[in-house]
N, C-alpha and C. Protein backbone atom coordinates (compact mmCIF):
# COMPACT_ATOMS: atom_id res chain seq x y z
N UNK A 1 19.67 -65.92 22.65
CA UNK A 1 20.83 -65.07 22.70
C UNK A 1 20.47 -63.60 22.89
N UNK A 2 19.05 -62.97 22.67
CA UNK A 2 18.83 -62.08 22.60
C UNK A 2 19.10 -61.56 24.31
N UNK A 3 18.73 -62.52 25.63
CA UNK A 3 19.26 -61.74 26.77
C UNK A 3 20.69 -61.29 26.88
N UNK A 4 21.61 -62.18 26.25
CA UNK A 4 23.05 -61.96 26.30
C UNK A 4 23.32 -60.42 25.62
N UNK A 5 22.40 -60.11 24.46
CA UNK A 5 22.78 -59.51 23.85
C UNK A 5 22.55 -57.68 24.76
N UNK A 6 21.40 -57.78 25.67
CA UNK A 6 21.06 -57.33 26.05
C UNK A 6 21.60 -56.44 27.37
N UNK A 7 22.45 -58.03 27.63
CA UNK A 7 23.64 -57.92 29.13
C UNK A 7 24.52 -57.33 28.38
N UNK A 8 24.92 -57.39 27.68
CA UNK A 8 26.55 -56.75 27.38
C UNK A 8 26.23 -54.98 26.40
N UNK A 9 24.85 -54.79 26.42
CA UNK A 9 24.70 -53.74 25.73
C UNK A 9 24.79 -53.78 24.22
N UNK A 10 24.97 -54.59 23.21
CA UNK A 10 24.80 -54.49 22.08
C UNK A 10 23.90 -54.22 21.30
N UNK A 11 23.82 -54.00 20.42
CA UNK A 11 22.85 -53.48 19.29
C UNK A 11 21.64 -54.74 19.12
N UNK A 12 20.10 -54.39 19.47
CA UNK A 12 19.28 -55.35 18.74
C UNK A 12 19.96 -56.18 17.25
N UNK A 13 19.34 -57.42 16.92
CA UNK A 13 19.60 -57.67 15.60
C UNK A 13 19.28 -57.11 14.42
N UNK A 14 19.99 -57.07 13.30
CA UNK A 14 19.47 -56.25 11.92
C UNK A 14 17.87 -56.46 11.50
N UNK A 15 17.62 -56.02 11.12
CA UNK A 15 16.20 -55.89 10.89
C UNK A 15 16.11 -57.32 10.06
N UNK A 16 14.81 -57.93 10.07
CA UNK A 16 14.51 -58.88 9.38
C UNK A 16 13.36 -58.68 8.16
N UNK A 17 13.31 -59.21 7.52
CA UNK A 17 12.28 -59.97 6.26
C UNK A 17 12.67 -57.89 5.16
N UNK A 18 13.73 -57.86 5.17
CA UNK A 18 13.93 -56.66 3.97
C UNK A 18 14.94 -57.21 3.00
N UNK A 19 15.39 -56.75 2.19
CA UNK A 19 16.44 -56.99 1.21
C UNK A 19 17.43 -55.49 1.20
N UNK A 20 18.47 -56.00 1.29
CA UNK A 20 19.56 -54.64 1.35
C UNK A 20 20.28 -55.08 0.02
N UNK A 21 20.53 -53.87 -0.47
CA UNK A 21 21.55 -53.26 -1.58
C UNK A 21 22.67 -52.87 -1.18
N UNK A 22 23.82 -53.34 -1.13
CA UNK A 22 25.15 -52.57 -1.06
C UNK A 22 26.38 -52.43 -1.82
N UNK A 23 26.78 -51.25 -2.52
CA UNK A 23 27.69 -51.09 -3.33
C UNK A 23 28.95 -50.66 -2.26
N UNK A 24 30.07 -50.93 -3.21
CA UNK A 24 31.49 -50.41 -2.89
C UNK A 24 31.79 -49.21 -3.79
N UNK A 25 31.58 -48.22 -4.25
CA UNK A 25 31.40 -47.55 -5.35
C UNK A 25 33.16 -47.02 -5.28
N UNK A 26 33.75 -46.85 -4.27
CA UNK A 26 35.23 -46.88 -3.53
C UNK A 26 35.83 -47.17 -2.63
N UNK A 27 37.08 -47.58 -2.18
CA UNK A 27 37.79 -48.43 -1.59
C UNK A 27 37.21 -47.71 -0.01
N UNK A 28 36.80 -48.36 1.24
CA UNK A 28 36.40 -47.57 2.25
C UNK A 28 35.73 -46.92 2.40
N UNK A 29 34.20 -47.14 0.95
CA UNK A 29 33.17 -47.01 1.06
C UNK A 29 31.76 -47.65 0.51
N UNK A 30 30.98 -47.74 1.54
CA UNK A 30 29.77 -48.48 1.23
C UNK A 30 28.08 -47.58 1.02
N UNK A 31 27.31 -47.87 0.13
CA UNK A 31 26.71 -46.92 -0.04
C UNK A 31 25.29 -48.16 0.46
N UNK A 32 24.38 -48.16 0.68
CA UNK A 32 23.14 -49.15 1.23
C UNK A 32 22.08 -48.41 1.03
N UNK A 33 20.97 -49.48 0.53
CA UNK A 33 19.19 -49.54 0.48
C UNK A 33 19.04 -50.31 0.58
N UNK A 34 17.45 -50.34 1.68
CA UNK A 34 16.87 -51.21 2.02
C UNK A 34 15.70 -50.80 1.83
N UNK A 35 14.67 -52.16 1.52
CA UNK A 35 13.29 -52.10 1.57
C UNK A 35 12.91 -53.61 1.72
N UNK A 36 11.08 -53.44 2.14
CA UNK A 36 10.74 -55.07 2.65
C UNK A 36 10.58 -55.72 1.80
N UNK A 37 10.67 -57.23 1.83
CA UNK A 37 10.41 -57.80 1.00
C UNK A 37 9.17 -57.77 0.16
N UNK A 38 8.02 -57.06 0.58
CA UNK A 38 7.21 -57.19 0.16
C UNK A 38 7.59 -55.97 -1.60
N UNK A 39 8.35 -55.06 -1.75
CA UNK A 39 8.69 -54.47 -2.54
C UNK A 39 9.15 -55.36 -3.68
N UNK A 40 8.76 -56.54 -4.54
CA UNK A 40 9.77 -57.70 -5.09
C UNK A 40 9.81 -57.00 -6.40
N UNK A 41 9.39 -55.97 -6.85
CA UNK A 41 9.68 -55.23 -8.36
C UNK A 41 11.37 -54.59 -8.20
N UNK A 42 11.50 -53.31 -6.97
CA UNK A 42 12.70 -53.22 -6.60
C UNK A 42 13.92 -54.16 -6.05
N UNK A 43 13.58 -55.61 -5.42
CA UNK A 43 14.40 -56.49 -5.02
C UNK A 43 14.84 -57.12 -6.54
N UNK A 44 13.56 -57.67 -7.23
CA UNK A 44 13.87 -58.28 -8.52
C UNK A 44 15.12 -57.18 -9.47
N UNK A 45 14.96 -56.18 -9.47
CA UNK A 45 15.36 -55.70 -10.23
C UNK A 45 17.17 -55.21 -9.83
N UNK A 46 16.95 -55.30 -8.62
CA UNK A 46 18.55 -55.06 -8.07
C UNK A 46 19.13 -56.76 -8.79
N UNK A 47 18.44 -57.72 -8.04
CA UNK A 47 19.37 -58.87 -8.74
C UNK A 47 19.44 -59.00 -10.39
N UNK A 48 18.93 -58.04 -10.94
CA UNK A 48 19.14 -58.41 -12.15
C UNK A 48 20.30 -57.07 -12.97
N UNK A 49 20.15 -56.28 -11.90
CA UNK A 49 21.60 -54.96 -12.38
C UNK A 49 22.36 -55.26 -11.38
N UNK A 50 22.66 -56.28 -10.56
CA UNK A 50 23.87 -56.87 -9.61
C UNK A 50 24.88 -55.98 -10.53
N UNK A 51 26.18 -55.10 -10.31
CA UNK A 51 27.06 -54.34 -11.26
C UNK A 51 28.28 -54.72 -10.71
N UNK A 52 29.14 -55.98 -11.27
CA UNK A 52 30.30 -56.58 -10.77
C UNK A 52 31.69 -55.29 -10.48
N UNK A 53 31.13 -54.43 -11.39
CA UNK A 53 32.57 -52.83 -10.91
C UNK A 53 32.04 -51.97 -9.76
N UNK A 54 30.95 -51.88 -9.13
CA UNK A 54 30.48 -51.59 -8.14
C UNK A 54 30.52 -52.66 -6.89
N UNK A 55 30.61 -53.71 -6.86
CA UNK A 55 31.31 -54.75 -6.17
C UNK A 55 29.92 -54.58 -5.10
N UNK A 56 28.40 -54.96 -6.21
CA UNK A 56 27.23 -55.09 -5.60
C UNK A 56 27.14 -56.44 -4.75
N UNK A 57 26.46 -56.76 -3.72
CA UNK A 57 25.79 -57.42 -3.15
C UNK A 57 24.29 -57.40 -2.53
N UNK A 58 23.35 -58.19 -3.01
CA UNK A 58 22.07 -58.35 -2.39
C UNK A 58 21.82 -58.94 -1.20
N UNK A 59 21.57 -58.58 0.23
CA UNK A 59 20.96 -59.63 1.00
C UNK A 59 19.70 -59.21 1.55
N UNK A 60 19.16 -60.65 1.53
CA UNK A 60 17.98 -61.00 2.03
C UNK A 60 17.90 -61.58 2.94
N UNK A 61 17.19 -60.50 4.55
CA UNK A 61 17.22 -60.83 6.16
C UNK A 61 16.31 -61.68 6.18
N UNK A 62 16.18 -63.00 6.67
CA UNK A 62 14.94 -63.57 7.21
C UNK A 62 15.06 -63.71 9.09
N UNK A 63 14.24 -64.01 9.22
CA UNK A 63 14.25 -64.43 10.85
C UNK A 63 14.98 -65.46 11.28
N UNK A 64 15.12 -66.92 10.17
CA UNK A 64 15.97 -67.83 10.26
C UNK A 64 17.64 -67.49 9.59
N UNK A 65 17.85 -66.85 9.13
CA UNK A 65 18.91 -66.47 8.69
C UNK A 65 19.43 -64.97 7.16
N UNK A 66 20.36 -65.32 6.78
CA UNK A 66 20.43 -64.44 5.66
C UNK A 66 21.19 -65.16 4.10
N UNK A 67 20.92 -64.60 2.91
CA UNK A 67 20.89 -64.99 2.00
C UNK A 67 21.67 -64.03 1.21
N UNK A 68 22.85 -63.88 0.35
CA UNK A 68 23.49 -63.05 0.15
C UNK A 68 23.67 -63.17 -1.71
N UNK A 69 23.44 -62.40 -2.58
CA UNK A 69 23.35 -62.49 -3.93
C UNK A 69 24.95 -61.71 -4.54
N UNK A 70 26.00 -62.39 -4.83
CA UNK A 70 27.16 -61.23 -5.14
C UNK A 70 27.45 -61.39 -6.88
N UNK A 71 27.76 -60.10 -7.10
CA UNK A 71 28.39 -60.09 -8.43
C UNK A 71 29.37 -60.58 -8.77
N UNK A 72 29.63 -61.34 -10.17
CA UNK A 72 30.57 -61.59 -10.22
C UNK A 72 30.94 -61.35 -12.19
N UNK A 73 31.99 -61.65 -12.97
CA UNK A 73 32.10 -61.40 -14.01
C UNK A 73 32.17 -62.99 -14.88
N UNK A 74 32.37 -63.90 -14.01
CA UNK A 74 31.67 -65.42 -15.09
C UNK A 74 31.27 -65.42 -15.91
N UNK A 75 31.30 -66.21 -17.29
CA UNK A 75 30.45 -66.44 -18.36
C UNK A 75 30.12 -68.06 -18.01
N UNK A 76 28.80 -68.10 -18.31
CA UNK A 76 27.89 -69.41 -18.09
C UNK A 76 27.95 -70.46 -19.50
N UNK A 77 28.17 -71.68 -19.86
CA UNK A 77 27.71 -72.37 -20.64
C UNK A 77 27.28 -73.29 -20.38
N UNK A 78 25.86 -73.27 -20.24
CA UNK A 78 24.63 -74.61 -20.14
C UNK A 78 25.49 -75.69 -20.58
N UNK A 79 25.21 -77.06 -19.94
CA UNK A 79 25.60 -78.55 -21.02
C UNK A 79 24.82 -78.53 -22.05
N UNK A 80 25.17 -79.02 -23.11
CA UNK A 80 24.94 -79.37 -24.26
C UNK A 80 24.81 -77.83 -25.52
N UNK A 81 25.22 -76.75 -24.94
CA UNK A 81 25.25 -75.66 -25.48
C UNK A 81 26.59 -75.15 -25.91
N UNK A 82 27.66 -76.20 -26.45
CA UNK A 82 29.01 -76.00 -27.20
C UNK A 82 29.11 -75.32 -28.08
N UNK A 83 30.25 -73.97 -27.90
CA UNK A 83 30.44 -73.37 -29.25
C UNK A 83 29.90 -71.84 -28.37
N UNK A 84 28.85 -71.83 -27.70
CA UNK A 84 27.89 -70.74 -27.29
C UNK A 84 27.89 -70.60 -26.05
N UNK A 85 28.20 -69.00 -25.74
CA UNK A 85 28.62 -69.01 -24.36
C UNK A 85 27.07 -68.29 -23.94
N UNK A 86 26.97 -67.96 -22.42
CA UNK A 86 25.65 -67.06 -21.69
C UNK A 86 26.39 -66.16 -20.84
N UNK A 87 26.17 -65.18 -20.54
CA UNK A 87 26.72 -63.85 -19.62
C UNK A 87 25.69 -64.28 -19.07
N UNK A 88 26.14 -64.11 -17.33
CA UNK A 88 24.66 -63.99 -16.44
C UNK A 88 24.31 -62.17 -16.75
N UNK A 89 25.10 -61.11 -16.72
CA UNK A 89 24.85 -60.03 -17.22
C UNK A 89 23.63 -59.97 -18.07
């Protein structure tokens, strides 16, 4: 597809093998970081402050496709863990 893409003038594809950060911090706006995967202290650490009021999303470009990590406000309870809830927070 890349000649097609080429004929009609469009943009190369998004960069591959990085992880992007993107917040909504307000309505009609998006704020973005990126770095390569090889950075996995900063990737690890975005999926773990994912911030469901910032309306975060993680993705991860590969060459075969993309992988998208979103916030959400769920509480988790394992089976057999009644009575006791888990925040993914």
């Amino acid at each position: 597809m890349g000649w097609l893409q080429r004929l009609t003038g469009r943009a190369e594809s998004a960069q591959q093998d990085v992880a992007e950060l993107l917040s909504t911090p307000r309505l009609f706006r998006v704020t973005s970081e990126t770095v390569s995967l090889d950075d996995r202290e900063t990737v690890r650490r975005w999926l773990r402050e994912l911030d469901p009021d910032l309306q975060q999303q993680v993705h991860i470009r590969r060459p075969w496709g993309a992988i998208a990590a979103i916030s959400d406000r769920r509480v988790l309870q394992p089976a057999g863990t009644e009575g006791s809830t888990f925040s993914r927070r």
